[in-house]
Structure formats: structure tokens, C-alpha cells
Protein backbone atom coordinates (compact mmCIF):
# COMPACT_ATOMS: atom_id res chain seq x y z
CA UNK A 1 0.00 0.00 0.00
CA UNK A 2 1.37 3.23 -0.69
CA UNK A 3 1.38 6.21 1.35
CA UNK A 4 -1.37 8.29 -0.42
CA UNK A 5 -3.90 4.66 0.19
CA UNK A 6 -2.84 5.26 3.68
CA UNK A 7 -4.65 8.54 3.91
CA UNK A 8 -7.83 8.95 4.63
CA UNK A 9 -10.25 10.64 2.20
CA UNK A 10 -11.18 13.19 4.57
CA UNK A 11 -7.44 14.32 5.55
CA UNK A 12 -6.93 14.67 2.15
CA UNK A 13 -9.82 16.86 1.92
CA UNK A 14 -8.74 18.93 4.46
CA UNK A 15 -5.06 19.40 2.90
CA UNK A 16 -6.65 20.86 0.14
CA UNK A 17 -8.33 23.16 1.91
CA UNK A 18 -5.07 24.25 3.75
CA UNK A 19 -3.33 24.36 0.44
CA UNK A 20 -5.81 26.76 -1.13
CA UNK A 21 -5.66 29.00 2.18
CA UNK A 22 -9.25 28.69 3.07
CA UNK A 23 -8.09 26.96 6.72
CA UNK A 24 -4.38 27.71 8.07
CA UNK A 25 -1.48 24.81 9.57
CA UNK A 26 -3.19 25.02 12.98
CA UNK A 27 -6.90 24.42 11.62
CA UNK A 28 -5.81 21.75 9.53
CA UNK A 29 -4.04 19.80 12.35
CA UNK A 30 -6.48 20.60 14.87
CA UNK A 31 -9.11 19.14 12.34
CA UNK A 32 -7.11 16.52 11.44
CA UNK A 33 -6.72 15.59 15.05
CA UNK A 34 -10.30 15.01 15.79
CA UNK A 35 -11.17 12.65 12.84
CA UNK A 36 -10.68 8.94 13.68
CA UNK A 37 -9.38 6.14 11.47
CA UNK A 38 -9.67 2.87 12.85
CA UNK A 39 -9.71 4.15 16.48
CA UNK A 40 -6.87 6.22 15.78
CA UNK A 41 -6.64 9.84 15.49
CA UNK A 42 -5.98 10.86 11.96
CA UNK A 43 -3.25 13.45 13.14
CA UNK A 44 -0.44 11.59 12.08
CA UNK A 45 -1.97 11.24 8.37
CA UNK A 46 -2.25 15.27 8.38
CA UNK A 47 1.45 15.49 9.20
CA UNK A 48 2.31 12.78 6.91
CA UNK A 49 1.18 15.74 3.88
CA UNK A 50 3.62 18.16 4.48
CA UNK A 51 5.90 18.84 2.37
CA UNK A 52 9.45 17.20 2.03
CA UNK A 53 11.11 19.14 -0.21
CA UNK A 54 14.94 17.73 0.65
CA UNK A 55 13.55 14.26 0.34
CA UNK A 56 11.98 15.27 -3.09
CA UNK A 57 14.79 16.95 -5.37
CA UNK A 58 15.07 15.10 -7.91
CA UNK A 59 17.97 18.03 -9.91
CA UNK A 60 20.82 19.18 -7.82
CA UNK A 61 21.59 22.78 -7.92
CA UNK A 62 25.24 21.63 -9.41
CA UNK A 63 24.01 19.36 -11.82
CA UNK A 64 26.59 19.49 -14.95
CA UNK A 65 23.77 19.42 -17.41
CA UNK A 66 22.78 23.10 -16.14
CA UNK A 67 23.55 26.54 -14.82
CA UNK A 68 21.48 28.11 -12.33
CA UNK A 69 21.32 31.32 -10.97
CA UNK A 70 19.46 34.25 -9.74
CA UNK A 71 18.44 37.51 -11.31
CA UNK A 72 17.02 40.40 -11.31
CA UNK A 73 14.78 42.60 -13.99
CA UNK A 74 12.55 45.15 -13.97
CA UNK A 75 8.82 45.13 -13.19
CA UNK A 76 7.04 48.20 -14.30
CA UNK A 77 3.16 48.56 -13.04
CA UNK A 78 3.82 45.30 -10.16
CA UNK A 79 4.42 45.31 -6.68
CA UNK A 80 7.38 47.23 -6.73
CA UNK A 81 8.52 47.59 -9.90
CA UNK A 82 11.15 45.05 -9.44
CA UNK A 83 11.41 40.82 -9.80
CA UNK A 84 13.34 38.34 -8.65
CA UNK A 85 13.54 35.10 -10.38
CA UNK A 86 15.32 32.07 -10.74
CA UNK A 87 16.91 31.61 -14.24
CA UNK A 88 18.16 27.77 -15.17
CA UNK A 89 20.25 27.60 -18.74
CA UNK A 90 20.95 23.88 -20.22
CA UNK A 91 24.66 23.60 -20.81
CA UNK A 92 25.94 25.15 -24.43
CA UNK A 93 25.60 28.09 -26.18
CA UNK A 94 21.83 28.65 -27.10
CA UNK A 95 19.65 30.30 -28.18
CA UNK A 96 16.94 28.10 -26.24
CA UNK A 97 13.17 27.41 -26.59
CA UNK A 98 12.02 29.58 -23.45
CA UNK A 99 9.51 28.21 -20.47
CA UNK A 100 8.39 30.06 -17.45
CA UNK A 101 7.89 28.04 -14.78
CA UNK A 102 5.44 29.75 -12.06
CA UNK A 103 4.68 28.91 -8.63
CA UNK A 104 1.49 27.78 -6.70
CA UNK A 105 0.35 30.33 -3.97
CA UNK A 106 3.00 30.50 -1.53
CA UNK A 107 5.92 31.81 -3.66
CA UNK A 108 9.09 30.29 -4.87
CA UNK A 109 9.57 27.55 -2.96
CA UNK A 110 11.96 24.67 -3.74
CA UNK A 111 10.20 21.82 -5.68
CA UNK A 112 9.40 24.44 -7.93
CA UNK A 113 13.15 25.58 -8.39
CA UNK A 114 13.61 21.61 -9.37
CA UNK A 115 11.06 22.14 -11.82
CA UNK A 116 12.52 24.98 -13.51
CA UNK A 117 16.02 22.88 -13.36
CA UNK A 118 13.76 19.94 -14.99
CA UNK A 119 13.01 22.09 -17.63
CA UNK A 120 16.46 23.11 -18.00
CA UNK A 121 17.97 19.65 -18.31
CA UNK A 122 15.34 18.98 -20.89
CA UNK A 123 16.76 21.60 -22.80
CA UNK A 124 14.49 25.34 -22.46
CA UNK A 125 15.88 28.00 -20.85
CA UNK A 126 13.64 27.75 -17.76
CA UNK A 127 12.89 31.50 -15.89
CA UNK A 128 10.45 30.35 -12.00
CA UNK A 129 9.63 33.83 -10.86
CA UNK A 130 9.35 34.11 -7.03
CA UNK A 131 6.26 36.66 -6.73
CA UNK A 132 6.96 37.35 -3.22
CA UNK A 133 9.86 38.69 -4.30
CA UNK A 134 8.76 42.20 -3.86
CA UNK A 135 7.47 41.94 0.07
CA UNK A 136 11.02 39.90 0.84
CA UNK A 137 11.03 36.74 -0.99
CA UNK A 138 10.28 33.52 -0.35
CA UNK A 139 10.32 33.09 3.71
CA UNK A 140 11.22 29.44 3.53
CA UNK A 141 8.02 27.75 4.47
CA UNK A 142 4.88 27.63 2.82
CA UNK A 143 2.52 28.73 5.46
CA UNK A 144 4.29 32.21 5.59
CA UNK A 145 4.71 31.98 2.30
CA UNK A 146 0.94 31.63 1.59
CA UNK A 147 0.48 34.37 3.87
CA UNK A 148 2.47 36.96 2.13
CA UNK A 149 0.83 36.25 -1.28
CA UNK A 150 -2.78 36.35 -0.22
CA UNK A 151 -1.35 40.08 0.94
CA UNK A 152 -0.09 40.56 -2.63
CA UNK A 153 -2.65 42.80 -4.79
CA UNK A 154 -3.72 40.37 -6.99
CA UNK A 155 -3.40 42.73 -10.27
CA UNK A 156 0.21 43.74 -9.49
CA UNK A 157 1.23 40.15 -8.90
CA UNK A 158 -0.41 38.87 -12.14
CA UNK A 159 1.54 41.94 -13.56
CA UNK A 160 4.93 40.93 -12.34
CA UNK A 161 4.45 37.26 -13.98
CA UNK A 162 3.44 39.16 -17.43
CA UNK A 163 6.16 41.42 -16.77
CA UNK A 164 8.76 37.89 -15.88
CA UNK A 165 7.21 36.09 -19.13
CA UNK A 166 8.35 39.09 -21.18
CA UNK A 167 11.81 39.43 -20.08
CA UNK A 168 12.04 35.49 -20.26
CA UNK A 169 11.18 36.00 -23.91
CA UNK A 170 13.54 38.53 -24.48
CA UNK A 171 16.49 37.74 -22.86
CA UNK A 172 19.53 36.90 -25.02
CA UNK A 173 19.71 33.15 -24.65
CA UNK A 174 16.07 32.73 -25.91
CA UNK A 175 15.12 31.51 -29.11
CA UNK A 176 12.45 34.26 -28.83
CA UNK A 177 9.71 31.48 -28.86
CA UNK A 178 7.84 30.91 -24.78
CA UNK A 179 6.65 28.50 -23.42
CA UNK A 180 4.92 28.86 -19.59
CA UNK A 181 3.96 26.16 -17.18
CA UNK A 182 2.16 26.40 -13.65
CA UNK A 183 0.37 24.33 -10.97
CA UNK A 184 -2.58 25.54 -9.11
CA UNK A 185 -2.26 29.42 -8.78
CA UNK A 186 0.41 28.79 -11.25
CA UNK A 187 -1.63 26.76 -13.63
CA UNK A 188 -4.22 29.71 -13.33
CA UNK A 189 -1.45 32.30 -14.16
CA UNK A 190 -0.63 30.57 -17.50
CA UNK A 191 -4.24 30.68 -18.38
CA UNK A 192 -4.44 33.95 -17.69
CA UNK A 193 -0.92 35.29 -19.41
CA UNK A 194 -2.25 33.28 -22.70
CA UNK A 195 -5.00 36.09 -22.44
CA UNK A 196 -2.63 38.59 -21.65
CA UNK A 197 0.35 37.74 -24.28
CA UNK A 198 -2.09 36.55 -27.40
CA UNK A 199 0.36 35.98 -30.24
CA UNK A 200 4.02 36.55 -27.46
CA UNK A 201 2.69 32.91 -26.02
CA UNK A 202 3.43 30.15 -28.23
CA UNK A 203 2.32 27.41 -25.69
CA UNK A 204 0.89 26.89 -22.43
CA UNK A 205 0.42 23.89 -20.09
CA UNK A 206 -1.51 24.84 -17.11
CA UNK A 207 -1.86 21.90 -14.38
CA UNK A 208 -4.76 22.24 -13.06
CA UNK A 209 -5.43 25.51 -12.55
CA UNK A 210 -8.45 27.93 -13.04
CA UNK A 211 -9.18 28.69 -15.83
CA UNK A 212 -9.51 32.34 -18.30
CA UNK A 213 -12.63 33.90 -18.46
CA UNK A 214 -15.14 32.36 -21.08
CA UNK A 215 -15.00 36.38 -22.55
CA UNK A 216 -11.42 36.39 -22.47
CA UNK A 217 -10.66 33.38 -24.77
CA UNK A 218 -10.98 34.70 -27.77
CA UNK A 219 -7.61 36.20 -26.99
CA UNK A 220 -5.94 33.02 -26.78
CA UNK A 221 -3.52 32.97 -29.40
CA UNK A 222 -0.88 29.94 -27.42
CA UNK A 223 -1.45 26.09 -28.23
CA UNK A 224 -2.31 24.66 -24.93
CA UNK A 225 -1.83 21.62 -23.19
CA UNK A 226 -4.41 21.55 -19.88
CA UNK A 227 -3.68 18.93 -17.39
CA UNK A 228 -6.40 18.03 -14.21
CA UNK A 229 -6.29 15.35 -11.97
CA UNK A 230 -9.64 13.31 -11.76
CA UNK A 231 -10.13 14.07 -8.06
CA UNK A 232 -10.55 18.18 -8.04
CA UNK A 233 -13.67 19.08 -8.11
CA UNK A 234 -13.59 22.71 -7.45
CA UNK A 235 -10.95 23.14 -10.79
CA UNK A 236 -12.48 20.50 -12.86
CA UNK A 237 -16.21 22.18 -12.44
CA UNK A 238 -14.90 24.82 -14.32
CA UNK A 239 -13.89 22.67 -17.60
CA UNK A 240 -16.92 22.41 -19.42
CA UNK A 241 -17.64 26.14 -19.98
CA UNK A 242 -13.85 26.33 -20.71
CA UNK A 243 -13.74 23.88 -23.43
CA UNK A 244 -16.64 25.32 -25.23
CA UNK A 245 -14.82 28.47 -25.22
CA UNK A 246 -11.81 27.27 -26.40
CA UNK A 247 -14.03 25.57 -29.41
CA UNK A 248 -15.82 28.11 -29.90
CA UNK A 249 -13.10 29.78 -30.57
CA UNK A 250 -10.74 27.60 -32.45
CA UNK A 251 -8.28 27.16 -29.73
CA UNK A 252 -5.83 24.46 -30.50
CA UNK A 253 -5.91 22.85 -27.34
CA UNK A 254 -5.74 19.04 -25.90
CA UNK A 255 -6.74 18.20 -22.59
CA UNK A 256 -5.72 14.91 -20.48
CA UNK A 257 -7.39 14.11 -16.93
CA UNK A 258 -5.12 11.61 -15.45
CA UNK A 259 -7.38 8.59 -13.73
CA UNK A 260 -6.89 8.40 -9.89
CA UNK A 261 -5.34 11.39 -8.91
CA UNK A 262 -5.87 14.04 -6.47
CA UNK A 263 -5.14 18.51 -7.33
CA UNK A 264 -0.95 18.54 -6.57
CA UNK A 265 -0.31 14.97 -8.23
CA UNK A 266 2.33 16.31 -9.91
CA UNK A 267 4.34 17.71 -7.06
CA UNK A 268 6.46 14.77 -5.24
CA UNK A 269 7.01 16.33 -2.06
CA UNK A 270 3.84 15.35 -0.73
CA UNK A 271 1.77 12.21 -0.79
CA UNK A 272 -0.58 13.50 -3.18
CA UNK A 273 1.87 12.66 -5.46
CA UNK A 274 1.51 9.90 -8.05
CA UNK A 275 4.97 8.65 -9.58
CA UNK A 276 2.95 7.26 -12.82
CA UNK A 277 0.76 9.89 -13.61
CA UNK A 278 3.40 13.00 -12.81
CA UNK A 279 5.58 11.16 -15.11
CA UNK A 280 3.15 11.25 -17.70
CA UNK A 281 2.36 14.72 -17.56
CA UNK A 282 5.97 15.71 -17.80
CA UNK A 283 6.94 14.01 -20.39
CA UNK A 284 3.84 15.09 -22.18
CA UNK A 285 5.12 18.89 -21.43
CA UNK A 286 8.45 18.53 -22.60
CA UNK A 287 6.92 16.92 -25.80
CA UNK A 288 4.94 19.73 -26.24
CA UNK A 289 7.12 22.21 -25.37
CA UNK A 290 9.41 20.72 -28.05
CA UNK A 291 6.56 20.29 -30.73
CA UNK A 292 5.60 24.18 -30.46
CA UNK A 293 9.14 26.20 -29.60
CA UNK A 294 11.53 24.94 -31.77
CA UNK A 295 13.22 27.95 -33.21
């Protein structure tokens, strides 16, 4: 049995409400705590979800196959004009197909730094924003860091990912052709900058994620890729209306719901994860990446 079918249902239910910031760590636990499995208090299975992000790297910042380091670029119109980001190369020269690579809501933590170095190894030149960047950074734990987002204004943070897309797409190891990628908020975010970018977006893959406003899609100009896990029923409720947009509008678009999965399959430091499925999905994204940014 693995250590997701250890978990009850309810925990899990309960983790997503923490995760979405609609109950904080001391709710969760305290909720947790009461439930009974077996005779047994479920607290242990609510502590069993957080994150292990040591355990989970799966790139190591000195990795051969890729250079990593931090910058920083401007930001007009976002939270303080300035962004912070972390920018992965693949070894050689360039130019490179370009991805952004954008966080869920509690900044730039580090699975998604491994993601971006993912990407990297795969060959894009990988740019993961940290939108708390402008109110201190990243803290180093997600609770504070879901904190400090929620007190982001939610226009200038959406700005400083446009803003991070467009110097990703600029910047002088790009092929010129982007690529962005994003789970939960960040999924969202790359639904929204294929609104925002039209024709500057050549591809998006948003894991699951909300989605752009029915009125909005006919601005879509990106091929997208939309991943959902089966068991999300707040995301996936928005699909339908979605897809006729996208139809409607002659969005070239695929979608792929991976069977028994829960929202955050895709992110191994947790037991929400599922080995098969997230491997899937990547390689799917790299494949499409590939298909739509060769230069």
C-alpha cells in the first residue's frame, strides 16, 4: 500500500483546503486531530502531507547538465517595480526554446526551483519567478509563504508574472519562442498570461489551474496543453464552460485528466503525489514544449 492509500479521504480533503488558504497549519491539524481512522486519530496522516522538499529533489543545484542562478529585472506597473527570479540555462551556447515556470500560492519555494532545473535539463531556458519577491522573498516555508501572497494585490502580482514572461522571452539566450507552465495558482497564471500575451505565447500547459474567463478566450492565441487530476472538483467544475470556449473559438488545445489522482499529483514532495501519472504529464510537457518552440 502506498502512502497516499494510507490517507484517509477526509485528511486529504482537508489538505486541500489548507493548500488553497481557506483553513491555516493550525486548523488543519487541529481538524485533522479530531477525525478517527480505525480508532486512531488521523493526526499523524495530516502530518504525513507536508511537504518534504529535501527528500523530493530530484535536480541538484550543481548538476553538470545546467547553470542556475538568480536575477534580477525590472517590473514596471507590479508590486514594486522590481522581480526576482530564478533563471536555469541547459549547458551550451543557445539560443533556447524559453519556459516560465510559475509557482502555486506561496511563492518560490523549492520543488518548484527543481522544476525549472527539470526544464532546464530537458533543454528550455527555464525562468520560475518568485512573486513574493517584492514583500522579501520567499520566507522558507509555505505557510508564511501563503500568507504573504494572499497580501499581494492580486493585479500587481499577475503583472509581475506578465512582466517575468516578457523578459524570459527577451532575454539573449532565448530563441524568442515561450513557453509557460504552472500548478494551481500557477496553472491559473498561464491561463491567464495566454490572455494577456495573445500571439508573445506560443504554448501553455496549465496543471490544473483555473481557468480564463469564457470572454477572455478569444484572446488566446498559445497552443495549450491543460492537465487536471480526476479528483478536483472545485478546478475541474470549471472545464466544461472552458472547453466550449476554447471551441468556440478555435483554440488548438488538448486536454488529459489523469485517472486516480488528487489537485498537486504532480508535485512529489507530498503524498498526493503519483509517480505514474506526474511522469506522464511531464513528459507530455516537454513533448509539447518541443513540438511548439523549436526555433
Amino acid at each position: 500500500m502506498t502512502e497516499q492509500q494510507k490517507i484517509d479521504p477526509r485528511v486529504f480533503e482537508l489538505y486541500d483546503e489548507y493548500c488553497h488558504g481557506y483553513i491555516d497549519r493550525r486548523e488543519f491539524l487541529n481538524r485533522a486531530a479530531v477525525l478517527t481512522v480505525g480508532g486512531v486519530s488521523a493526526l499523524w496522516m495530516a502530518q504525513a502531507l507536508m511537504p518534504r522538499y529535501a527528500e523530493a529533489q530530484t535536480i541538484s543545484f550543481t548538476d553538470p547538465r545546467m547553470k542556475g542562478t538568480y536575477v534580477e529585472y525590472p517590473s514596471p506597473g507590479g508590486t514594486s517595480g522590481e522581480m526576482r527570479g530564478y533563471l536555469v540555462q541547459p549547458t551550451g551556447d543557445g539560443p533556447f526554446p524559453a519556459v516560465l515556470v510559475i509557482h502555486e500560492n506561496r511563492g518560490l519555494n523549492p520543488h518548484i526551483e527543481d522544476v525549472a532545473r527539470r526544464a532546464a535539463v530537458a533543454g528550455f531556458l527555464a525562468l520560475a519567478p518568485d512573486g513574493l519577491s517584492p514583500v522579501g522573498g520567499y520566507p522558507g516555508n509555505d505557510d508564511d509563504g501563503r500568507t504573504l501572497q494572499r497580501s499581494i494585490d492580486p493585479a500587481t502580482l499577475d503583472q509581475d508574472m506578465i512582466n517575468s514572461a516578457r523578459y524570459l522571452k527577451a532575454h539573449a539566450l532565448s530563441n524568442g519562442r515561450l513557453g509557460a507552465t504552472g500548478f494551481c495558482w500557477g496553472g491559473g497564471m498561464t491561463n491567464r498570461l495566454a490572455v494577456e500575451l495573445g500571439g508573445d505565447l506560443q504554448a501553455g500547459v496549465p496543471f490544473y489551474g483555473a481557468t480564463a474567463a469564457t470572454a477572455d478566450v478569444p484572446k488566446i492565441e498559445a497552443s495549450l496543453m491543460i492537465i487536471y487530476a480526476e479528483s478536483d472538483p472545485r478546478i475541474n467544475a470549471m472545464w466544461p464552460e472552458y472547453e466550449a470556449a476554447l471551441q468556440a473559438n478555435h483554440v488548438d488545445y488538448e486536454m488529459h485528466m489523469f485517472p486516480g489522482t488528487l489537485h498537486g499529483f504532480h508535485n512529489n514532495s507530498t503524498p498526493r503525489y503519483n509517480e505514474a501519472a506526474a511522469g506522464l504529464a511531464w513528459n507530455r510537457t516537454v513533448g509539447f514544449f518541443r513540438r511548439h518552440l523549436a526555433g
